[in-house]
Structure formats: structure tokens, C-alpha cells
Protein backbone atom coordinates (compact mmCIF):
# COMPACT_ATOMS: atom_id res chain seq x y z
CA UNK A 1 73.93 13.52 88.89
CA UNK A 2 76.72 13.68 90.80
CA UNK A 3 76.81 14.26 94.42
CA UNK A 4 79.78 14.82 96.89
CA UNK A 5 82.15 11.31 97.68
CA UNK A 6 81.65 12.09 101.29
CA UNK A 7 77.92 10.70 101.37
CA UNK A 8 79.61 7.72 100.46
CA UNK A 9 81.41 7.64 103.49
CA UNK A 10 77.95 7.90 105.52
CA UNK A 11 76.05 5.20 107.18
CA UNK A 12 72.79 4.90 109.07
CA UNK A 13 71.29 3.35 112.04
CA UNK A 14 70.22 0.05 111.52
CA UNK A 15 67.82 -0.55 114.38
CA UNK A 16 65.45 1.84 112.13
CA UNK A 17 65.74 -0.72 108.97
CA UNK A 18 65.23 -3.28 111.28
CA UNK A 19 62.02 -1.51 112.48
CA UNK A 20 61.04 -1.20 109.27
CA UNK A 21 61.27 -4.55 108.08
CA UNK A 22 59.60 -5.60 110.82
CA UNK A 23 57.02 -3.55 110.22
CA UNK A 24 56.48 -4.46 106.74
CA UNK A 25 56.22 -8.12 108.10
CA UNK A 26 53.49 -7.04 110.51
CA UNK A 27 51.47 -5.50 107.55
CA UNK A 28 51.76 -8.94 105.80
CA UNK A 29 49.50 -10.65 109.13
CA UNK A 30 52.73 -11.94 110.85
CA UNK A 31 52.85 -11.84 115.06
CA UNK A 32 56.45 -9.59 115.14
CA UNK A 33 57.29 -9.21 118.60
CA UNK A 34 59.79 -5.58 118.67
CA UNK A 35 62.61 -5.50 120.85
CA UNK A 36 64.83 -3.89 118.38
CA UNK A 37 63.79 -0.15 118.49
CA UNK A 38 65.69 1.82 121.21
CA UNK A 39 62.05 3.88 122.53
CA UNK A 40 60.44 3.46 125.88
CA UNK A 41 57.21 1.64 124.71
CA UNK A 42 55.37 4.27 127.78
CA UNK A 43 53.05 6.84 126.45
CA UNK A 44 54.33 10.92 127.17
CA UNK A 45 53.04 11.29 130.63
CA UNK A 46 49.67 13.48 130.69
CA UNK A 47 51.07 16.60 132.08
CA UNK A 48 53.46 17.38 129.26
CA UNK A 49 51.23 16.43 126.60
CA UNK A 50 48.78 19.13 128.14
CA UNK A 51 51.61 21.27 128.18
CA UNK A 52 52.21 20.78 124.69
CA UNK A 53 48.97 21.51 123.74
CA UNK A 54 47.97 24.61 125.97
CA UNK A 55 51.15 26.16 124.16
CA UNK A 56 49.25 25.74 120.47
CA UNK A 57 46.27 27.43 121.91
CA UNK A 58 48.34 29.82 123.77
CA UNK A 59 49.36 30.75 120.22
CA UNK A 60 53.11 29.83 120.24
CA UNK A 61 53.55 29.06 116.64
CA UNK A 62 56.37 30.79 115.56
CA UNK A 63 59.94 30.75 115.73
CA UNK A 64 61.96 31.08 119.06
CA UNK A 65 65.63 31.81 119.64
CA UNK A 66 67.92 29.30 117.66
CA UNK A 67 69.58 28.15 121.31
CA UNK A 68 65.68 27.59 122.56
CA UNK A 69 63.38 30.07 124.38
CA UNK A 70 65.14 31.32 127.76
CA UNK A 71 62.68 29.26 130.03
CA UNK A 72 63.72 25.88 128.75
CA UNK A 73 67.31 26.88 129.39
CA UNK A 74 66.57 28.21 132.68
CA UNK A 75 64.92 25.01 133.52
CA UNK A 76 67.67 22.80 132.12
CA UNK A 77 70.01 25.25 133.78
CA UNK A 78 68.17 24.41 137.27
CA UNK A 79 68.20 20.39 136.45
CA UNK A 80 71.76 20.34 136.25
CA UNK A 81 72.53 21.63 139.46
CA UNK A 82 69.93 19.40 140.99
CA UNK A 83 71.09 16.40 139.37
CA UNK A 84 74.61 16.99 138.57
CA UNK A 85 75.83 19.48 140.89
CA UNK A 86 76.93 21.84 138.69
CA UNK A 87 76.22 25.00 138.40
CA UNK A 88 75.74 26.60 134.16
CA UNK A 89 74.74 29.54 133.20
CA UNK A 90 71.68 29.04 130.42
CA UNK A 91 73.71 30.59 127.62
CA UNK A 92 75.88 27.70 127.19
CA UNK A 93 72.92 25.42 126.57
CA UNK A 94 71.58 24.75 123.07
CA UNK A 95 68.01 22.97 122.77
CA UNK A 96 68.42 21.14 119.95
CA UNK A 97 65.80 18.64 117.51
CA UNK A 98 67.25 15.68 119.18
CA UNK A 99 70.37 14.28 120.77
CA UNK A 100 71.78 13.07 117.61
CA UNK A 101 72.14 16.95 116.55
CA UNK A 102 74.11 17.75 119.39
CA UNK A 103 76.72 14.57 118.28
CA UNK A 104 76.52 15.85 114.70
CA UNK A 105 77.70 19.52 115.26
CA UNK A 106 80.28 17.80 118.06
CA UNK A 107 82.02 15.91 115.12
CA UNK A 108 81.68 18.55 112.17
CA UNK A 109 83.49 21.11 114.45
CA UNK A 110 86.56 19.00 115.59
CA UNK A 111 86.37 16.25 112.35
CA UNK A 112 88.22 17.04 109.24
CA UNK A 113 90.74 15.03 107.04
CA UNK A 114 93.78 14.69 109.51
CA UNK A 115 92.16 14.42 112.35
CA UNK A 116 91.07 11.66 114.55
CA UNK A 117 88.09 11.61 116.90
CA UNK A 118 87.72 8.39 119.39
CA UNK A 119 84.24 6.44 120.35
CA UNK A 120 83.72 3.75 121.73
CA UNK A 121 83.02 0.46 119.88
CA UNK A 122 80.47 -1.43 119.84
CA UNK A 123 78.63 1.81 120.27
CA UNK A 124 75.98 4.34 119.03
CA UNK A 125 76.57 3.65 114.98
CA UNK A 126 76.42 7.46 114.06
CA UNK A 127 79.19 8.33 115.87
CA UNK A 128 81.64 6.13 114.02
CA UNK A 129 79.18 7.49 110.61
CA UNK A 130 79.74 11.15 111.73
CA UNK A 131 83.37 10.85 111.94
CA UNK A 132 83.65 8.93 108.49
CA UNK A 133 81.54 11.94 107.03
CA UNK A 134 83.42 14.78 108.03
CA UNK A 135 86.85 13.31 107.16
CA UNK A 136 88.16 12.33 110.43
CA UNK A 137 89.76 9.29 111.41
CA UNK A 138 87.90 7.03 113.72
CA UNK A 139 89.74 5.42 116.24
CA UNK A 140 87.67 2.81 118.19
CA UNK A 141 87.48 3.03 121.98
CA UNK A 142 86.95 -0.88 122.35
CA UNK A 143 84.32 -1.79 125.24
CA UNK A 144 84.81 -5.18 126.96
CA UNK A 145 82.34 -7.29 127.79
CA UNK A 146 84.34 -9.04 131.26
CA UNK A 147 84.33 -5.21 132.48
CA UNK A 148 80.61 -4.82 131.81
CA UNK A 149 81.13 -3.41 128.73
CA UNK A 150 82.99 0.05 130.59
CA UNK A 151 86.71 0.91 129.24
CA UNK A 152 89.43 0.99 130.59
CA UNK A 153 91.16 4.89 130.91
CA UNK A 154 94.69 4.07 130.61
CA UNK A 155 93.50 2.31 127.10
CA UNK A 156 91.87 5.66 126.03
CA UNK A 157 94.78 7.65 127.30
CA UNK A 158 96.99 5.39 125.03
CA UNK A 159 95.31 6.00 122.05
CA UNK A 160 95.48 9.84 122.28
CA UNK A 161 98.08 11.38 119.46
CA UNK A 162 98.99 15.11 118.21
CA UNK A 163 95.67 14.42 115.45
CA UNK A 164 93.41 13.58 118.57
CA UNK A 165 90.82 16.17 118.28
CA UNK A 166 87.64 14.60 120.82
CA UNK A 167 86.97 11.91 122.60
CA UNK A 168 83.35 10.81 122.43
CA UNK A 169 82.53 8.70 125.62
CA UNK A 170 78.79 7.26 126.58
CA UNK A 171 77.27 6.27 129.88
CA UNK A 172 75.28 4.30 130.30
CA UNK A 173 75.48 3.32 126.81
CA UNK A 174 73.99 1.97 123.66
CA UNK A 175 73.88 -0.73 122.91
CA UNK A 176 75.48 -2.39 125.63
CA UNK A 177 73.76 -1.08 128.62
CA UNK A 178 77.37 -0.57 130.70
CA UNK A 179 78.06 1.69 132.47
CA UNK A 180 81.49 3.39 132.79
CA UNK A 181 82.95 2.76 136.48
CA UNK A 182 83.74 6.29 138.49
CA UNK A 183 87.56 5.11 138.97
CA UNK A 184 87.52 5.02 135.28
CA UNK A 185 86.45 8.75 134.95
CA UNK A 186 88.36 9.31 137.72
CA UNK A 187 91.76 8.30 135.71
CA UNK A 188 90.50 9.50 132.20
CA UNK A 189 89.60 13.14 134.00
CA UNK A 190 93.31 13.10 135.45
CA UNK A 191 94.98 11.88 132.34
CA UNK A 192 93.47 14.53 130.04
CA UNK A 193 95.20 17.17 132.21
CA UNK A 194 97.63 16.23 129.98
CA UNK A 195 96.21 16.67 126.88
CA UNK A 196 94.52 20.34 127.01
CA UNK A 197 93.83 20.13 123.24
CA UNK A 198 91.68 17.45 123.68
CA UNK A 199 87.47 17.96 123.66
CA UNK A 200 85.02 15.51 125.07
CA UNK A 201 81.37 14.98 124.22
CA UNK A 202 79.79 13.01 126.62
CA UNK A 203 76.44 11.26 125.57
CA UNK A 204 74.20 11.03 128.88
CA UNK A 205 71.50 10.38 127.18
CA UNK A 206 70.39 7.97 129.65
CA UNK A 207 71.59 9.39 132.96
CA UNK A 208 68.31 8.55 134.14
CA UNK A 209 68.43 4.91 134.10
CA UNK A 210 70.90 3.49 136.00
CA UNK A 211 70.47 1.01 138.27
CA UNK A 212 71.29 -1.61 140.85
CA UNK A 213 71.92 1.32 143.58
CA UNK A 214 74.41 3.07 141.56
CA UNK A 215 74.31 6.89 141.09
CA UNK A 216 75.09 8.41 137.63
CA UNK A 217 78.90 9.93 137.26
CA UNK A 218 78.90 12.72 134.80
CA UNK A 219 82.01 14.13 133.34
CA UNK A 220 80.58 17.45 133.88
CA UNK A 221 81.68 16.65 137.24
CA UNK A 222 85.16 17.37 136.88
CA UNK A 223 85.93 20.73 137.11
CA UNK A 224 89.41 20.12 135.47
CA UNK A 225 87.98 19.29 131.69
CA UNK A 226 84.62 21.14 132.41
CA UNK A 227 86.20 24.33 130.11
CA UNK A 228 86.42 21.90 127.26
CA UNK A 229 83.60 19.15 127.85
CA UNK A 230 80.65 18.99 125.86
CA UNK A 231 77.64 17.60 127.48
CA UNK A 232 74.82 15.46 125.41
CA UNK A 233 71.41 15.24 127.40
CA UNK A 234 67.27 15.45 126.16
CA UNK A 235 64.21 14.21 127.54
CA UNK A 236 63.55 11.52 124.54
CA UNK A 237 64.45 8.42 126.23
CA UNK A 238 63.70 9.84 130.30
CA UNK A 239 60.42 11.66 129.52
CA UNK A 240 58.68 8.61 126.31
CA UNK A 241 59.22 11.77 123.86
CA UNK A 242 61.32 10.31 121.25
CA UNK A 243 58.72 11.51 118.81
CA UNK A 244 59.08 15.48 120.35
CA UNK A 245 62.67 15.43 118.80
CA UNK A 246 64.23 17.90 121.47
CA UNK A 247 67.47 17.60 123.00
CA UNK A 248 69.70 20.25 124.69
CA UNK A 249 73.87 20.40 124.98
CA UNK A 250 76.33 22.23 127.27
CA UNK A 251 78.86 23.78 125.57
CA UNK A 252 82.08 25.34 126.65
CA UNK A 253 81.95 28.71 126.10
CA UNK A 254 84.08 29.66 123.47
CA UNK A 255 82.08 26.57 121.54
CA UNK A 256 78.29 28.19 122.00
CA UNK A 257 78.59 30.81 119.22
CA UNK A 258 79.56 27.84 116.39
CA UNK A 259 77.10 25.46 117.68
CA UNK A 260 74.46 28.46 117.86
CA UNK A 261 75.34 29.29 114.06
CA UNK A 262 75.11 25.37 113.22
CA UNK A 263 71.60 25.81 114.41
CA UNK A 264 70.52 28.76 112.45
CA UNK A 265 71.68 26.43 109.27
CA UNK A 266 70.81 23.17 109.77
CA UNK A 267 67.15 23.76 111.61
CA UNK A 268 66.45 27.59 112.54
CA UNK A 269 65.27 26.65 115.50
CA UNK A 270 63.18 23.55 117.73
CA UNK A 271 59.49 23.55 117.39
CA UNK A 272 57.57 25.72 120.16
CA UNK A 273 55.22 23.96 121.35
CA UNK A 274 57.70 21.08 122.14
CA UNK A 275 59.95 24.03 124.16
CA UNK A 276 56.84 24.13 126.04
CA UNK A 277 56.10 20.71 126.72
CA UNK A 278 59.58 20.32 127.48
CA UNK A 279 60.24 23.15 130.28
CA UNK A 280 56.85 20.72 132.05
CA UNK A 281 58.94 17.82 132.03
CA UNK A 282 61.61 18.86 133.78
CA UNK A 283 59.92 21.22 136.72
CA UNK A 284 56.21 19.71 136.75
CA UNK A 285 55.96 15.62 138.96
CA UNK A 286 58.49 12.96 137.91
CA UNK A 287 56.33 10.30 139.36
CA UNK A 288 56.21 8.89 135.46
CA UNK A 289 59.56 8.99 135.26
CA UNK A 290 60.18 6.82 138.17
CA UNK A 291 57.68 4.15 137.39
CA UNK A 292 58.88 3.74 133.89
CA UNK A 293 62.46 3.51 135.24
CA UNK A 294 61.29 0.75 138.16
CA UNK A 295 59.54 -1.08 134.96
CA UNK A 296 62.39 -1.32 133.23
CA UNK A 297 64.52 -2.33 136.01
CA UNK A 298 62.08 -5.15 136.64
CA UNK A 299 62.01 -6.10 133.02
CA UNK A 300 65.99 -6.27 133.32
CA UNK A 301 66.04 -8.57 135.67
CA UNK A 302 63.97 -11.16 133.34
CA UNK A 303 65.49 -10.43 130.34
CA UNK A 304 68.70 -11.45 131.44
CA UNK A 305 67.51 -14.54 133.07
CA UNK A 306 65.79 -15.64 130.19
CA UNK A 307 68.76 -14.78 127.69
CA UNK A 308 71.51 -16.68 130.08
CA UNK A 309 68.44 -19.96 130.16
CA UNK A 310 68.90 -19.97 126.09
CA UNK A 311 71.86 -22.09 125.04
CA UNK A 312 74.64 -20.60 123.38
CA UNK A 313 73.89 -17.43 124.69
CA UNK A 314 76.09 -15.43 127.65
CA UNK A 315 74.39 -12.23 129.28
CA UNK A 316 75.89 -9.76 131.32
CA UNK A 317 73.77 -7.60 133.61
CA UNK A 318 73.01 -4.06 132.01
CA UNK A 319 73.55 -1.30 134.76
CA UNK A 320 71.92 1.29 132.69
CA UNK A 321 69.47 2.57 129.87
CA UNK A 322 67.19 -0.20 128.60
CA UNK A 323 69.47 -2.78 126.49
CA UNK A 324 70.37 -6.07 127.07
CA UNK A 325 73.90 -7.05 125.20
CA UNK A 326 74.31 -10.60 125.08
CA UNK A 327 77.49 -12.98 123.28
CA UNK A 328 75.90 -15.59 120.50
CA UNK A 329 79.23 -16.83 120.18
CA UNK A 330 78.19 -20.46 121.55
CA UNK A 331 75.28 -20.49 119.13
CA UNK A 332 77.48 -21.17 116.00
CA UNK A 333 75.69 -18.36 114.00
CA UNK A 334 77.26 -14.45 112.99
CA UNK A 335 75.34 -11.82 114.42
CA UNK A 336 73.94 -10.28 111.35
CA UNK A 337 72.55 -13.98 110.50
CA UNK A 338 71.39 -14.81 113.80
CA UNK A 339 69.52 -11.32 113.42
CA UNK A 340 67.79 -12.14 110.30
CA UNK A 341 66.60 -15.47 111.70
CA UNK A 342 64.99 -14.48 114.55
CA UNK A 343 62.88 -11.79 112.46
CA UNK A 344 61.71 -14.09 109.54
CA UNK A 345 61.53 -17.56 111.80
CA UNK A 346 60.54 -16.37 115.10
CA UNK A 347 58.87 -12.87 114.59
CA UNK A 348 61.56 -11.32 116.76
CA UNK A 349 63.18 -8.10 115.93
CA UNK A 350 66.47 -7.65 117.54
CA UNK A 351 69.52 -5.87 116.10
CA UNK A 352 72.78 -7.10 114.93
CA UNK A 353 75.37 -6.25 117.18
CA UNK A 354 77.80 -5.54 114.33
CA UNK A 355 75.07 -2.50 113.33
CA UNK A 356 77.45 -1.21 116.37
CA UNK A 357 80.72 -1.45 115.01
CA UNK A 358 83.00 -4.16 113.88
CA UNK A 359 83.69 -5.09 117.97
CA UNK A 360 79.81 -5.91 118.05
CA UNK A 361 80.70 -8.91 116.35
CA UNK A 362 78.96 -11.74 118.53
CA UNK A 363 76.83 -10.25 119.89
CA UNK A 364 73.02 -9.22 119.52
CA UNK A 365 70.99 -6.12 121.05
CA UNK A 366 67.70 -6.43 122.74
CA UNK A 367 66.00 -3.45 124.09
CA UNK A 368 63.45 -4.31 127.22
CA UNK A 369 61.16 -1.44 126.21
CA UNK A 370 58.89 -3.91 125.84
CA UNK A 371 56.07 -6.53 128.14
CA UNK A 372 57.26 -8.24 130.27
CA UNK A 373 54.84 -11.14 128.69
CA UNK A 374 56.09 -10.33 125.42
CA UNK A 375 59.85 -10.79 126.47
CA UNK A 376 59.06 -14.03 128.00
CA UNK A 377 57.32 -14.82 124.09
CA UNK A 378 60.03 -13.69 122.81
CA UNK A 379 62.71 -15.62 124.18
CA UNK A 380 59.87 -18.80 124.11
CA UNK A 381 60.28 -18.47 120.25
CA UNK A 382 63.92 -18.16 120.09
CA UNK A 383 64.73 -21.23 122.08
CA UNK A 384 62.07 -23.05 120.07
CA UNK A 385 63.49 -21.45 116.83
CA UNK A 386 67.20 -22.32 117.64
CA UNK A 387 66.43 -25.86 118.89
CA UNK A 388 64.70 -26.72 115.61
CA UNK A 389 67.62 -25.74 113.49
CA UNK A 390 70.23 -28.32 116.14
């Protein structure tokens, strides 16, 4: 058989081989202690399950509009005034299976040979994957760890040619946990004036967590890109419901009609019940939402500790989502290497911070969506596991 040279061009995510291999270890009667897997480790809070389920017995089984029933929009309409401000109307939102849908359809509408599409690096891997797929030319937005892993505008701005066809930008952001500073959206907001052919999908993803006092910034914000600004959001990572696989986008107007069509193609439309459950999370208590986020903000603080106690290894403070980024450099070992060790001699799963690009080099990603007692066993077996190989 032969199939088409662009799957060649595709990659994956490794934190899901990583779970995998860890899991396969587990089945074998080993102790593996996960902090790879990017997935609150809280269970869907009781009122949306219920909500879930009343809608099977209410009898929605069927399918619903390809953009998602008009409730859910309404209600994701209403969030983003509360939260954001901003005022959409519910046909620009799509409710999609998942935020990586949204990026997908993003990069297949402005990616073709010729073009170039920026992300940042190290960063979500299937943006860079996306791009390769649909023929576009990446071109890395690098994130520096002295800034806390934010960019620097003028940088972007720089990079920006006549082939420049969207800019992907993520905050807070995977892996790293930064979070981009508002003078930097400030500048990168007043330098695209400049470039009017220019998209933007912003990942927000985890607009949620943020922390240390600091309010989330989103690019929907600014009214001068708004007619051209694509906005990424679910309720996987906020609401435990990675397994729901719902996710919604804003899209400029003139945009709706191909992502729309995009649906009816790829997925017809996102289960019902999970419409359901999802209009519940966003208008019913967010008292879940809260505790899980003060939980992880307390599991922050440890991680980070306990990283910066290990030698070799240089930690700065995450200011969002649930990932702690820190440099291996000192430790004498490559990422990818230091990754495999941990999982097969300390029963640690962590991912390779080249699994985020080539600038992830040396560095490794922990998620804290885990114990607090079993991230202070975890980083108990990787100073005992990197001492016995000095």
C-alpha cells in the first residue's frame, strides 16, 4: 500500500507513549509513580456527571448541530463576558471533540506549502506536527527560560514575513507552565496592526490556572486583532473532563462557516450527552474548580522546592496550568536519556522536554497532577537514582 508522503511528515504526542510505557511497566508489578500525563488526577465533580447522565435518560442520543446545541453556546457565550469581558455572539463559537480539534482546523485553513505558521518552542508538540502536515513552514517562536518561559513581542514581530499566515501563541502554556507577561501582549497586539494579514490562535486552554495573584490576559482582549483572532478554550483541563473530549473555539466571523464545514467532515458533531454535562459546568457551582486549582497551587509550591533541592537540576516557578519545567543541564545527561532513566530505574514517568521541540533540549516536564506524597516519592527516588549513578 501506499499512502500519502504527508503522514510522513506527522508526529504525535509523546507524553501518551510515555503513559503507555508506563503503564505496561505497572502491569509487569512495578511501583510507577505518573507525573508525565498532562490530566488533573481530580474526579469530574458530581454535578456534571449527573448532568451527563440525566441527559441519556432524558433521551438525548442523537445528533445535535455540528457547531453544538444553542445552550452550550449560549452558556460559553455568557462565560466569556464574565471572564473575559468580551462580549460574542454564540454563532461564532464551535463546540468541538477537544481542544486539539480546534488547533487542527486552525492550521489546515491557513497551512499549505508556501506558507509559514509560528508557535512557540518548546511547546504543545502538535502544533509544530500540524504545521509539518499541512505543508506549512514552521517557524519556532523560541520561549526563554530567564523570562519565565514568556516571549518576547518584538522577537515575534521580527519573524513575521509576506508567507506569515498565523501566529499560534499559548498562555499559560504547555509544557512550561509560563505565562506570557501583559506588556508582551500589549506590544504583540500593537505590532500586528501592522500586519492585517496575519491570524492568531490563541490556546487558553488553561486560563483557569494561573496563579501567584496574577489575572489571566486574553488576546481576545484586544479589540484591534479581535476580527482576526481565533480563540482555543474547553473544560478538559478546568472541569477533570479530559475523558468528555469537548472543547469550543471563537472564530472570526468570516472563519465560522469553514470551521463549521470542517466539523461536518471530520466528526458530524460532539456527543450529546457531553453538550449537556458541559452547559452544567459552566453555569451550575465552581466550588470544584477552585479547590482543584488551590491543590495545585499548593502542589506547585513543593514541586519546585523539591526539583531546585535535586542537584543538577534548575526550576523556575510555573505561573500557570499544572507543569513544572525544569533545566537538567547540570546533571550531565540529554533529556530524552534522563527521561528513560527515571521510568525504568526510579518508576518515574516524566516527559522529555525535547517531545516539545528541539528548544526543549535540557529540560524535562513534570506535571503536579499528582499527591502531594507521591511528588515528594518521586523526587525521593530521583535523587536516590541520580546519586547512585555519580
Amino acid at each position: 500500500m501506499q499512502i500519502a508522503e504527508r503522514f510522513s511528515r506527522l508526529g504525535t504526542e509523546t507524553a501518551f507513549d510515555v503513559l503507555a510505557r508506563a503503564g505496561a511497566l505497572a502491569a509487569q508489578g512495578r511501583d510507577i509513580i505518573n507525573l508525565g500525563i498532562g490530566q488533573p488526577d481530580f474526579p469530574t465533580p458530581d454535578n456534571i456527571v449527573e448532568a451527563g447522565r440525566k441527559a441519556l435518560a432524558d433521551g438525548h442520543h442523537g445528533y445535535t448541530p455540528a457547531n453544538g446545541i444553542a445552550p452550550l453556546r449560549e452558556a460559553v457565550a455568557a462565560d466569556i463576558l464574565e471572564r473575559r469581558g468580551v462580549e460574542v455572539h454564540p454563532d461564532r463559537i464551535v463546540v468541538v471533540p477537544g481542544g486539539k480539534v480546534t488547533m487542527f482546523f486552525a492550521i489546515l485553513m491557513f497551512g499549505e506549502p508556501g506558507a509559514e505558521i509560528m508557535y512557540p518552542n518548546p511547546g504543545f508538540p502538535i502544533y509544530e506536527s500540524v504545521i509539518r502536515f499541512a505543508g506549512a513552514k514552521p517557524v519556532a517562536i523560541p520561549l526563554h527560560e530567564e523570562s519565565g518561559f514568556s516571549f518576547a513581542a518584538d522577537e515575534v514581530l521580527e519573524k513575521i514575513t509576506p508567507a506569515t499566515r498565523l501566529i499560534i501563541v499559548n498562555s499559560p502554556a504547555n509544557p512550561t507552565g509560563g505565562v506570557v507577561a501583559k506588556a508582551e501582549l500589549d506590544r504583540l497586539a500593537a505590532g500586528l496592526e501592522a500586519h492585517p494579514q496575519v491570524a492568531v490562535l490563541s490556546d487558553e486552554i488553561y486560563s483557569r490556572m494561573v496563579y501567584d495573584g496574577l489575572d489571566h490576559v486574553s488576546l481576545l482582549g484586544y479589540e484591534s486583532i479581535r476580527d482576526r483572532l481565533i480563540l482555543l478554550d474547553g473544560w478538559s483541563k478546568t472541569y477533570a473532563m479530559t475523558g468528555w473530549r469537548i472543547g469550543y473555539a471563537v472564530w472570526p466571523e468570516p472563519l465560522v462557516e469553514h470551521a463549521t464545514r470542517l466539523a461536518i467532515n471530520d466528526h458530524s458533531c460532539v456527543n450529546a450527552a457531553t453538550q449537556h454535562a458541559a452547559i452544567e459546568a459552566l453555569t451550575g457551582p465552581q466550588d470544584a474548580v477552585e479547590r482543584m486549582v488551590a491543590a495545585f497551587d499548593e502542589r506547585r509550591q513543593v514541586i519546585v522546592d523539591e526539583l531546585n533541592a535535586i542537584p543538577g537540576f534548575r526550576c523556575a516557578r510555573p505561573l500557570g496550568a499544572f507543569y513544572a519545567f525544569p533545566n537538567i543541564t547540570g546533571t550531565g545527561h540529554g533529556a530524552q536519556a534522563l527521561q528513560d532513566r527515571l521510568l525504568n530505574e526510579a518508576g518515574v514517568a516524566v516527559v522529555a522536554g525535547t517531545s516539545f521541540g528541539a528548544l526543549g533540549e535540557g529540560y524535562i516536564r513534570f506535571s503536579y497532577a499528582s499527591s502531594t506524597d507521591s511528588i515528594r516519592e518521586a523526587m525521593r527516588r530521583i535523587r536516590g537514582c541520580l546519586a547512585a549513578a555519580a
